[in-house]
C-alpha atoms as a PDB file:
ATOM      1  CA  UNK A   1     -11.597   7.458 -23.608  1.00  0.00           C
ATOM      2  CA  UNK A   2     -15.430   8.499 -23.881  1.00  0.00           C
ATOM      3  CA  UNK A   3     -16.487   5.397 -25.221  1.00  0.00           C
ATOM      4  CA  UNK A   4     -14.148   3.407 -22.282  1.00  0.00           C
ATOM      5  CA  UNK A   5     -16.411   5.015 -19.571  1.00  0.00           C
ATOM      6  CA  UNK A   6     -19.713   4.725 -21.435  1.00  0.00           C
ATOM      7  CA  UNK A   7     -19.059   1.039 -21.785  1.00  0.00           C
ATOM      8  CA  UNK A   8     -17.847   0.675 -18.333  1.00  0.00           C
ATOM      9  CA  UNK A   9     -20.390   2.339 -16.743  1.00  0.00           C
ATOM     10  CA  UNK A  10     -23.032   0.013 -18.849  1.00  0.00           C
ATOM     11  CA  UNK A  11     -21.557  -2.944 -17.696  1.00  0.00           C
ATOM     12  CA  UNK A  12     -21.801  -1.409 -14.090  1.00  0.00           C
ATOM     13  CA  UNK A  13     -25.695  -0.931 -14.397  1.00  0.00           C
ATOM     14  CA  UNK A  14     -26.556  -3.849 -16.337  1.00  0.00           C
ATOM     15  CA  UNK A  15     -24.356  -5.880 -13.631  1.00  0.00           C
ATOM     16  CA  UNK A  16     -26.632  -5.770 -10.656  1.00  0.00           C
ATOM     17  CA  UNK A  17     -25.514  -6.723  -7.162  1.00  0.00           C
ATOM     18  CA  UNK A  18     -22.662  -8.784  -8.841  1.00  0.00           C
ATOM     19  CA  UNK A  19     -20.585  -6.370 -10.289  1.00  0.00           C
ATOM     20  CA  UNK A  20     -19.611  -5.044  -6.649  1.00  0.00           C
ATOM     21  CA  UNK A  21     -18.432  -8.093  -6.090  1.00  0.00           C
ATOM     22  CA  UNK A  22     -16.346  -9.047  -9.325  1.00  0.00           C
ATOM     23  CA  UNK A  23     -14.954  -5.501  -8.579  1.00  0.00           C
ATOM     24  CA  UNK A  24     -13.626  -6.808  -5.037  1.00  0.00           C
ATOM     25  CA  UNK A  25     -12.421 -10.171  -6.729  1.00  0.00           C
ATOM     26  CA  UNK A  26     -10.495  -8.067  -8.643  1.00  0.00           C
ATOM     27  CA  UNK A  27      -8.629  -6.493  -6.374  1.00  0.00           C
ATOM     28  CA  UNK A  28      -7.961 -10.332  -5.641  1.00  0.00           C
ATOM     29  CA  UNK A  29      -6.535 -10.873  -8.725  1.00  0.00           C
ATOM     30  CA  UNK A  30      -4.785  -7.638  -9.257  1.00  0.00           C
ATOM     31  CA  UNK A  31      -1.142  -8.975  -8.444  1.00  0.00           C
ATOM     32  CA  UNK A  32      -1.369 -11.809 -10.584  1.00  0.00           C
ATOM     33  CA  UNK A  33      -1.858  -9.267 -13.885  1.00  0.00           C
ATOM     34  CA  UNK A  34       0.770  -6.790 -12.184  1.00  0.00           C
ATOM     35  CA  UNK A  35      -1.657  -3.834 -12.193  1.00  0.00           C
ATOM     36  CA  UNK A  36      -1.068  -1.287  -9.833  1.00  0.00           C
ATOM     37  CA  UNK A  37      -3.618  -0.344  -6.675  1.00  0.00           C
ATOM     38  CA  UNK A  38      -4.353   2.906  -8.095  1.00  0.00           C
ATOM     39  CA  UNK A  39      -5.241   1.711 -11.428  1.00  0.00           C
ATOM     40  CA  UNK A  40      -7.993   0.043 -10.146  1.00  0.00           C
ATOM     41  CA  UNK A  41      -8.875   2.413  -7.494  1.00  0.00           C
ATOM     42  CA  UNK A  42      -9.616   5.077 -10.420  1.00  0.00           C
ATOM     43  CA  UNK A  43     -11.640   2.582 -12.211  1.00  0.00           C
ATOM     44  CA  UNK A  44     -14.224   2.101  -8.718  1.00  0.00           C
ATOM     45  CA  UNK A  45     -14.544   5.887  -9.007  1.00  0.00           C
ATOM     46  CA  UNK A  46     -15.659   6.017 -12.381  1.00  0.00           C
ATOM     47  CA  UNK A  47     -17.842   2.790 -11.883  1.00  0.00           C
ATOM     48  CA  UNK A  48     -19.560   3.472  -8.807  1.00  0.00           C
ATOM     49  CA  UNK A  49     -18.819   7.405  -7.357  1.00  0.00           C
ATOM     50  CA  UNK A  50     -16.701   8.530  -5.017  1.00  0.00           C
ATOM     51  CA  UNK A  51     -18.706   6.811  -1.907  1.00  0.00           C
ATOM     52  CA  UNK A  52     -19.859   3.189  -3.382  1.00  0.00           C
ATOM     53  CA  UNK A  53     -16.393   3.326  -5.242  1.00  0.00           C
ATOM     54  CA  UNK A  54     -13.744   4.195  -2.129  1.00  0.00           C
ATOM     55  CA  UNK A  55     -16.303   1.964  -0.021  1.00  0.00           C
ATOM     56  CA  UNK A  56     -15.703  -1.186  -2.806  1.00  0.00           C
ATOM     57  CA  UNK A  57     -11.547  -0.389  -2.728  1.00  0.00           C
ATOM     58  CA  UNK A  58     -11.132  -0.500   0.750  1.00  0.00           C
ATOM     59  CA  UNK A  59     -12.561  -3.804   1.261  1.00  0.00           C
ATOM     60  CA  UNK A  60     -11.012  -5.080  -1.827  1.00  0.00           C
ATOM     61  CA  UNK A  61      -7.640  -3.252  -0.579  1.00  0.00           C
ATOM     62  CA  UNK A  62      -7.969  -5.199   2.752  1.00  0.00           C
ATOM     63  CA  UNK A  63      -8.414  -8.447   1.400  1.00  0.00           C
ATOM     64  CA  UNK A  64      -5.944  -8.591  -0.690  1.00  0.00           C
ATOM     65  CA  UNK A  65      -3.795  -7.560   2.519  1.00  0.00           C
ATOM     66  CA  UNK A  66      -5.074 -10.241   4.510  1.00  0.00           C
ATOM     67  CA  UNK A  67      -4.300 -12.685   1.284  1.00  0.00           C
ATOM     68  CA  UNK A  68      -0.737 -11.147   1.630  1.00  0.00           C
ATOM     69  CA  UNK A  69      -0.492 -11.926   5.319  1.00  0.00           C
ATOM     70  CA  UNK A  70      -1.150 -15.702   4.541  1.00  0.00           C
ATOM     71  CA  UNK A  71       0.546 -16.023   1.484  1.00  0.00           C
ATOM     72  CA  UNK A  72       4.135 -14.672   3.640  1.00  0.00           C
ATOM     73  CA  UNK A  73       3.222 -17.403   6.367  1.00  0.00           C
ATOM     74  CA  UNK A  74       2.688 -19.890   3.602  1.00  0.00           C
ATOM     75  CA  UNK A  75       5.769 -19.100   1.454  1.00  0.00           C
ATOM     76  CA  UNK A  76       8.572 -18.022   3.743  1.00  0.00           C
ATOM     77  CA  UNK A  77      10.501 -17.772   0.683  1.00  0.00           C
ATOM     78  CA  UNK A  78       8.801 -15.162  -0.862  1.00  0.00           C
ATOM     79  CA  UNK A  79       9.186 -13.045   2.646  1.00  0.00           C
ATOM     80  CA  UNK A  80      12.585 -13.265   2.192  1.00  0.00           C
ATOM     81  CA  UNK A  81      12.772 -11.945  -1.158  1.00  0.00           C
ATOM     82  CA  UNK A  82      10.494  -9.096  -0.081  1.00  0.00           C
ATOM     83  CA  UNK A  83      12.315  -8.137   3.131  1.00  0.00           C
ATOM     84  CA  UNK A  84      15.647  -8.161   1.063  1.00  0.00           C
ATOM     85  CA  UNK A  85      14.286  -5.881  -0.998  1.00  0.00           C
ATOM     86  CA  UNK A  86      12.782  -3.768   1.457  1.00  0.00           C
ATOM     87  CA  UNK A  87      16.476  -3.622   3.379  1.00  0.00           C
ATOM     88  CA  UNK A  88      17.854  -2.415   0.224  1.00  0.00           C
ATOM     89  CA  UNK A  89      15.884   0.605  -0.613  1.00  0.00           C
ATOM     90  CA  UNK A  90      14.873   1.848   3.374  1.00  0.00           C
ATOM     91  CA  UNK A  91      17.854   0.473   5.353  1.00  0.00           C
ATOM     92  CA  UNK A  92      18.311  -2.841   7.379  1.00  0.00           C
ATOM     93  CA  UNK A  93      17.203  -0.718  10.644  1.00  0.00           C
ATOM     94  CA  UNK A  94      14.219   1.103   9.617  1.00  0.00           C
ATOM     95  CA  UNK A  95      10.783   0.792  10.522  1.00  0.00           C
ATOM     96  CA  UNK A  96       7.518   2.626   9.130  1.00  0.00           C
ATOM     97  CA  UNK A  97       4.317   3.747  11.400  1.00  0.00           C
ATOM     98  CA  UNK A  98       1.198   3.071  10.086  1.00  0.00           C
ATOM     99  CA  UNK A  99       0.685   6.912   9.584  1.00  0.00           C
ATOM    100  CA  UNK A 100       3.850   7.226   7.398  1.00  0.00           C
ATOM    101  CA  UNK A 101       2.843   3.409   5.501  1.00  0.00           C
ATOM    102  CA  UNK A 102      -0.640   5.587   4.718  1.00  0.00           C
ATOM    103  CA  UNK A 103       1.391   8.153   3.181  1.00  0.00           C
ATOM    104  CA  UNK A 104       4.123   6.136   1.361  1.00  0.00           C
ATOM    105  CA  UNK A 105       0.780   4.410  -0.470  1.00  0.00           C
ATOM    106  CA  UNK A 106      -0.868   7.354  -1.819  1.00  0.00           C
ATOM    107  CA  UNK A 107       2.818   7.794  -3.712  1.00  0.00           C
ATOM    108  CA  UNK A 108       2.164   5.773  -7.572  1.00  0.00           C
ATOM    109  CA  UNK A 109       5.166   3.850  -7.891  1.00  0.00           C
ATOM    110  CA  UNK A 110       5.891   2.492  -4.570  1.00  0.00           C
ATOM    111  CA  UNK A 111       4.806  -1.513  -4.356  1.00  0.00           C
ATOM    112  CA  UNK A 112       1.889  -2.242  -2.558  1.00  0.00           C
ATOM    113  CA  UNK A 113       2.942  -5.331  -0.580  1.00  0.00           C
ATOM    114  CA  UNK A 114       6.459  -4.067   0.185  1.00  0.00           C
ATOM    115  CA  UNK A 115       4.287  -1.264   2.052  1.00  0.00           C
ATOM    116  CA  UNK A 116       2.500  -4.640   3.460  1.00  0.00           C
ATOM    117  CA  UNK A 117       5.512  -5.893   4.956  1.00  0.00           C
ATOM    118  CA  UNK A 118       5.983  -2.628   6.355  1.00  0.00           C
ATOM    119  CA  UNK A 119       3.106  -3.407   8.482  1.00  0.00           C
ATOM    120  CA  UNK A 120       3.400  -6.976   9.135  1.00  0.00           C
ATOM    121  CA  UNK A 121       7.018  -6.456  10.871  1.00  0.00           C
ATOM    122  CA  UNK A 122       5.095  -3.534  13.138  1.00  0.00           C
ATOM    123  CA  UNK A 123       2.324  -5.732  13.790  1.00  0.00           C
ATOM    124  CA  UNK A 124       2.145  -8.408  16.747  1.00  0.00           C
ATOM    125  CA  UNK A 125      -0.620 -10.534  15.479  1.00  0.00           C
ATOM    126  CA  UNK A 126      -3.162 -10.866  12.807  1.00  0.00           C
ATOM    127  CA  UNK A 127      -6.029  -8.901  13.740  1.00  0.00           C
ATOM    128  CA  UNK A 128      -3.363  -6.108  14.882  1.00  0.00           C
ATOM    129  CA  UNK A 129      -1.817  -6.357  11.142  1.00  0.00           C
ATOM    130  CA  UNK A 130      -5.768  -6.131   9.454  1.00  0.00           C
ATOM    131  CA  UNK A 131      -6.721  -3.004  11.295  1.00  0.00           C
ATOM    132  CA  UNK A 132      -3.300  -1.654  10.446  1.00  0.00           C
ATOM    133  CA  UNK A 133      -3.867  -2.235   6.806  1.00  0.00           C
ATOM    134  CA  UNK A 134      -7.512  -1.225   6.938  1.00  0.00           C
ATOM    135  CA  UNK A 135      -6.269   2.197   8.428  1.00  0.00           C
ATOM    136  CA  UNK A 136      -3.663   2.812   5.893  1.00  0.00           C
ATOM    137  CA  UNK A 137      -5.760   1.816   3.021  1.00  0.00           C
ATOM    138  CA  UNK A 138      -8.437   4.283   3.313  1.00  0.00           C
ATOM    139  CA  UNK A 139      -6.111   7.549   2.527  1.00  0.00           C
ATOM    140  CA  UNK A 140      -5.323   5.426  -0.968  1.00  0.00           C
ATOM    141  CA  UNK A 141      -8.586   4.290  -1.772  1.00  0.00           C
ATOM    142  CA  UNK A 142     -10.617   7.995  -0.911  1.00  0.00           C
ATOM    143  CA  UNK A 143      -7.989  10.212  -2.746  1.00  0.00           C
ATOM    144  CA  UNK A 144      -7.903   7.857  -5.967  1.00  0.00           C
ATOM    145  CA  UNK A 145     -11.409   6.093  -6.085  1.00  0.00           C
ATOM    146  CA  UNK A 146     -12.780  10.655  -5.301  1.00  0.00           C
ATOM    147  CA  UNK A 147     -10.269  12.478  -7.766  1.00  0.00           C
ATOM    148  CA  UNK A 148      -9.817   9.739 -10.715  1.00  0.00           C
ATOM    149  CA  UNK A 149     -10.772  11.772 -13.388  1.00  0.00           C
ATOM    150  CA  UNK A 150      -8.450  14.576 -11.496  1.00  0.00           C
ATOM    151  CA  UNK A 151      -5.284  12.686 -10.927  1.00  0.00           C
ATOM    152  CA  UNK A 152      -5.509  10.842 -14.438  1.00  0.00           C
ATOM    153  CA  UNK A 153      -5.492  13.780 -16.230  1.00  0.00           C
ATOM    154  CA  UNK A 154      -2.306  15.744 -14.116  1.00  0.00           C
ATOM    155  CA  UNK A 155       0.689  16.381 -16.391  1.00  0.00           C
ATOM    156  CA  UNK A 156       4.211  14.852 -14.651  1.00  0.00           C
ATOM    157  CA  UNK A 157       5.152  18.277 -13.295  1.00  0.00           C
ATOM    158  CA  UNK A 158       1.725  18.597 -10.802  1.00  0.00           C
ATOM    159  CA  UNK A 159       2.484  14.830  -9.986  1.00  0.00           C
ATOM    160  CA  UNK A 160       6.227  15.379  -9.426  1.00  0.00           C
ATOM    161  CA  UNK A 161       4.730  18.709  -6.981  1.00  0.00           C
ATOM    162  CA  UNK A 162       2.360  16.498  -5.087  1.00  0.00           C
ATOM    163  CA  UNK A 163       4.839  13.781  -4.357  1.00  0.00           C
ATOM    164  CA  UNK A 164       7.142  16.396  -3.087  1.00  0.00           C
ATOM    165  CA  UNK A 165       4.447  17.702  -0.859  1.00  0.00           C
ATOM    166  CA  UNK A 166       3.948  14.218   0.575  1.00  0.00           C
ATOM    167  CA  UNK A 167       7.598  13.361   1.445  1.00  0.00           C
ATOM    168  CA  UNK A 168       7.737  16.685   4.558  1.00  0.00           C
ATOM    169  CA  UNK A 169       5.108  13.898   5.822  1.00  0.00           C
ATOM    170  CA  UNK A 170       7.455  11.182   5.967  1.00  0.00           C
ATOM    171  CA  UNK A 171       9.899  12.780   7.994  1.00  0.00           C
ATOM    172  CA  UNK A 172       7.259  14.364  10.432  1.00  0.00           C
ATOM    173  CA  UNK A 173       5.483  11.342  10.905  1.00  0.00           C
ATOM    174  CA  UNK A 174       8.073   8.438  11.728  1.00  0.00           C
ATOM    175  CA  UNK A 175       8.650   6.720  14.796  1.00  0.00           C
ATOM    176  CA  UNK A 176      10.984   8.804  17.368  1.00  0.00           C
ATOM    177  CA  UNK A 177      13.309   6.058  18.288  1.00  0.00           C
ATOM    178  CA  UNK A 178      15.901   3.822  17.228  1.00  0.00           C
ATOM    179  CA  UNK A 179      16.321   0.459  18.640  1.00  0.00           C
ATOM    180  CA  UNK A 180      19.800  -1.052  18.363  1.00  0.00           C
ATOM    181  CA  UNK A 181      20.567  -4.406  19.935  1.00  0.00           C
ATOM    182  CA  UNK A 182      23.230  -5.111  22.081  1.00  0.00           C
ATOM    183  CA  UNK A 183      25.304  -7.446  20.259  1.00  0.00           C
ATOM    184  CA  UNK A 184      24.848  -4.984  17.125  1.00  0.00           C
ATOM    185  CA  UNK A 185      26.385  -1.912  18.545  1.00  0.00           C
ATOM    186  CA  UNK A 186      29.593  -4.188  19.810  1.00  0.00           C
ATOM    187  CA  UNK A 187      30.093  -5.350  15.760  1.00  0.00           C
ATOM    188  CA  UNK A 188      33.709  -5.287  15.156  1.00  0.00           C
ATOM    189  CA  UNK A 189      35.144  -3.549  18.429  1.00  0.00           C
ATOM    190  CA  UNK A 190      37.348  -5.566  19.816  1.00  0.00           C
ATOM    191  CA  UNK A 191      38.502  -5.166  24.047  1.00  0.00           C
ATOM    192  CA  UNK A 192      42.334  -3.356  24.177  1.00  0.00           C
ATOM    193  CA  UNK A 193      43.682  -4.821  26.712  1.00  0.00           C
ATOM    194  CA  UNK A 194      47.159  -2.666  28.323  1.00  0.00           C
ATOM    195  CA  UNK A 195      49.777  -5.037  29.011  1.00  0.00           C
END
């Protein structure tokens, strides 16, 4: 693992003003090799430092956001995949805040864009979705890009603590009301009619 982050951090010196970039690229790319957020969140720390590293993530975070937000208008199908999914794990009638979406990303094995879709239904347009995403990014990228040397190194049992330390969040911040529609709550009851 020494020799990793000696290499790593000799391509980040030698690299100049480019290898900020590639980094952000990266985060591009990231769904097309299936790596998770956090993977590459840790690897900006150990680059670049906690500052230059979380600074890199979040706008490498955000674009690949805004690449999701395009991608759903251009492939409807793929929306409809994802909000299938998304129906079968939280419930046809749930909706996230932004708060709790911050939260639910700084947990490992929950997928990035279904926490994107999250935001896109709460969201009315596009610049309402970015700073939405840009918001709930930040928790993600500070925590992993600051402590990823820390959280890399924590046996399951800390991580299985820390994840149940997050979830009291979940619950205290969701959104306080439930919207049913009309022709919802009238499913299945029929008028009796006395003759």
């Amino acid at each position: 693992m020494g020799d990793v982050n000696s290499y790593l951090l000799t391509i980040a010196e030698t690299g100049g003003f480019l290898t900020p970039l590639l980094f952000i690229g990266f985060h591009l790319l990231r769904p097309l090799f299936f790596l998770p957020v956090i993977l590459i969140c840790i690897t900006g720390g150990i680059l670049f430092g906690a500052i230059a590293g979380t600074l890199y993530s979040v706008i490498g975070i955000t674009l690949s956001s805004m690449t999701f937000y395009k991608l759903i208008q251009w492939m409807p199908g793929m929306s409809d995949k994802l909000v299938h999914v998304k129906q079968k794990l939280m419930g046809e009638r749930s909706t996230l805040t932004t708060s709790q979406v911050a939260v639910l990303r700084l947990i490992p094995f929950i997928h990035f864009h279904l926490l994107s879709l999250c935001i896109l239904e709460i969201s009315s347009s596009f610049k309402e979705y970015v700073r939405s995403s840009f918001y709930s990014n930040i928790p993600l990228a500070v925590l992993y890009t600051s402590f990823g040397k820390w959280i890399s190194s924590l046996s399951p049992v800390v991580m299985m603590a820390f994840i149940l330390l997050l979830l009291p969040f979940l619950y205290l911040l969701r959104r306080k009301q439930t919207t049913i529609k009309w022709a919802e709550f009238f499913v299945g009851k029929s008028p009796t009619v006395k003759q």
